[in-house]
Protein backbone atom coordinates (compact mmCIF):
# COMPACT_ATOMS: atom_id res chain seq x y z
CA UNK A 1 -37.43 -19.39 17.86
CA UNK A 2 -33.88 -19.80 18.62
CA UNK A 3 -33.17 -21.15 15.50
CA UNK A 4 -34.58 -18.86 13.60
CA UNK A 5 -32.39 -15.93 15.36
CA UNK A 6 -29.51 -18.30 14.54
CA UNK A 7 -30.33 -18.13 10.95
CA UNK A 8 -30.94 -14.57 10.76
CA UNK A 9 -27.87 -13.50 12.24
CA UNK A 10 -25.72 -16.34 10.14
CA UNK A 11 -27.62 -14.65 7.35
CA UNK A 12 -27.00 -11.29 7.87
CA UNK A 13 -23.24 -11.78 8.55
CA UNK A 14 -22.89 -13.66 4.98
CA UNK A 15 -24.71 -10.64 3.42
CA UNK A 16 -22.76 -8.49 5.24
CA UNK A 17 -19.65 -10.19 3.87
CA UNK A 18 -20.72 -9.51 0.24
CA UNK A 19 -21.05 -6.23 0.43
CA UNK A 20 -17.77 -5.56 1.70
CA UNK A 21 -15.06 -3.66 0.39
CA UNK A 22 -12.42 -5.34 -2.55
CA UNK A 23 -9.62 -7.11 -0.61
CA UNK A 24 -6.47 -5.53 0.36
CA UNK A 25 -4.72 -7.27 -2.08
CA UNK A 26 -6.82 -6.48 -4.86
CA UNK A 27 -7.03 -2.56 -3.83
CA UNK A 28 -3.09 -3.13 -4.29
CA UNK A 29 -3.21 -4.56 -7.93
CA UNK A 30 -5.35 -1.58 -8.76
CA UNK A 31 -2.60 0.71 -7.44
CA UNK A 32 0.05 -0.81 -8.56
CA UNK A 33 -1.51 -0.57 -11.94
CA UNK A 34 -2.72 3.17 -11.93
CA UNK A 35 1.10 3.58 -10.99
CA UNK A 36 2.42 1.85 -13.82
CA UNK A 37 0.04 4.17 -15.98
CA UNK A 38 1.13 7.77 -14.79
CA UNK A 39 4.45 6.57 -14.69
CA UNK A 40 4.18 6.47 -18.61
CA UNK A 41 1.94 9.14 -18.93
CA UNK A 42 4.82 11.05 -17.01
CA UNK A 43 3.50 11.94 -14.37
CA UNK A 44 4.93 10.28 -11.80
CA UNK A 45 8.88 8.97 -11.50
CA UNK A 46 9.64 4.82 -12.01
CA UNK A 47 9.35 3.47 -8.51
CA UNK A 48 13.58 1.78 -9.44
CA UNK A 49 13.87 6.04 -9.92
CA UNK A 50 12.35 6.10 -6.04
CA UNK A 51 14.29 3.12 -4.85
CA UNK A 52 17.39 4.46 -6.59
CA UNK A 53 16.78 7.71 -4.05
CA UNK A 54 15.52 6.35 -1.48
CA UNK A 55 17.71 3.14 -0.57
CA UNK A 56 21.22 4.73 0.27
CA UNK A 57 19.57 6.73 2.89
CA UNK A 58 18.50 3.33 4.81
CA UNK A 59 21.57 2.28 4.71
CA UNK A 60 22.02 -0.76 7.67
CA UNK A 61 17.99 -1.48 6.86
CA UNK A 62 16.48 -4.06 5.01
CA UNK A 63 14.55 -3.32 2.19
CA UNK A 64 11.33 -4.86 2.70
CA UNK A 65 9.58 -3.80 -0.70
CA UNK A 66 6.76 -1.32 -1.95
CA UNK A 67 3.41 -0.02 -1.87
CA UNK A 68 1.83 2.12 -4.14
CA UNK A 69 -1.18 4.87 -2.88
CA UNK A 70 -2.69 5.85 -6.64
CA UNK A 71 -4.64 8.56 -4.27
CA UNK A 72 -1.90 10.27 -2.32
CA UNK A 73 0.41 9.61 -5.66
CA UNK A 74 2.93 8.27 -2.97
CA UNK A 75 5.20 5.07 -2.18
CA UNK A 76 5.77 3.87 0.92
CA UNK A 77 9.15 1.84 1.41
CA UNK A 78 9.05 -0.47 4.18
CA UNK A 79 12.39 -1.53 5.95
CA UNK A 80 13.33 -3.35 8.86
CA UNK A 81 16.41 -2.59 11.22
CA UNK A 82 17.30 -4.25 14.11
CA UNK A 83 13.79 -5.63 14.39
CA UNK A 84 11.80 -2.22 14.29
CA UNK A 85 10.14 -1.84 10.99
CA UNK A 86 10.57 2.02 9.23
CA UNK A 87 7.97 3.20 6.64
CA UNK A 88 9.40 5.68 3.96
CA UNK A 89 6.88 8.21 2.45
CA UNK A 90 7.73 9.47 -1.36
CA UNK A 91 6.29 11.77 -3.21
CA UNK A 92 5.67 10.05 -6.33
CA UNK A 93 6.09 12.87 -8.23
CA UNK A 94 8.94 14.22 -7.24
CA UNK A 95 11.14 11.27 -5.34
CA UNK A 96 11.28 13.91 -2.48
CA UNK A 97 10.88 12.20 1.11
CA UNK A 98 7.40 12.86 2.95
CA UNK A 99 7.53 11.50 5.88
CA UNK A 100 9.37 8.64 8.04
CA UNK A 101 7.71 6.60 10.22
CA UNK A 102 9.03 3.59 12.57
């Protein structure tokens, strides 16, 4: 009888697995690629336009890289200073500065 619990819940944690959500990095392709797409629909600014905003603000950071939310229309630029990491939050849009966060 044991076993046969054992199975079930092996079982139901492998289904469990399939049904899950698309992996983090694939969720990322997609936005990266709905990014590249309003960008030449115009609709939202190149993210080198963001960077090129963005960047000499941080000065004394390191620039960690991007990540595009196709929802929000937003970037967030990750940086790194002294060993306490700063998220950047841009309006896509506009290249105006949402939000900082450390």
């Amino acid at each position: 009888m044991k076993r046969i619990a054992s199975l079930l819940a092996a079982f139901a944690i492998v289904a469990t697995g399939l049904a899950a959500p698309a992996p983090a990095h694939e969720q990322s392709r997609n936005d990266q690629n709905e990014a590249r797409k309003e960008m030449r629909a115009g609709n939202v600014l190149s993210l080198r336009e963001i960077e090129r905003r963005v960047l000499p603000q941080m000065r004394g950071s390191e620039y960690l890289g991007p990540a595009y939310d196709a929802t929000a229309r937003a970037y967030r630029l990750k940086f790194i200073k002294d060993g306490r990491v700063t998220y950047v939050d841009v309006d896509a849009r506009t290249g105006r500065i949402i939000r900082r966060s450390s």
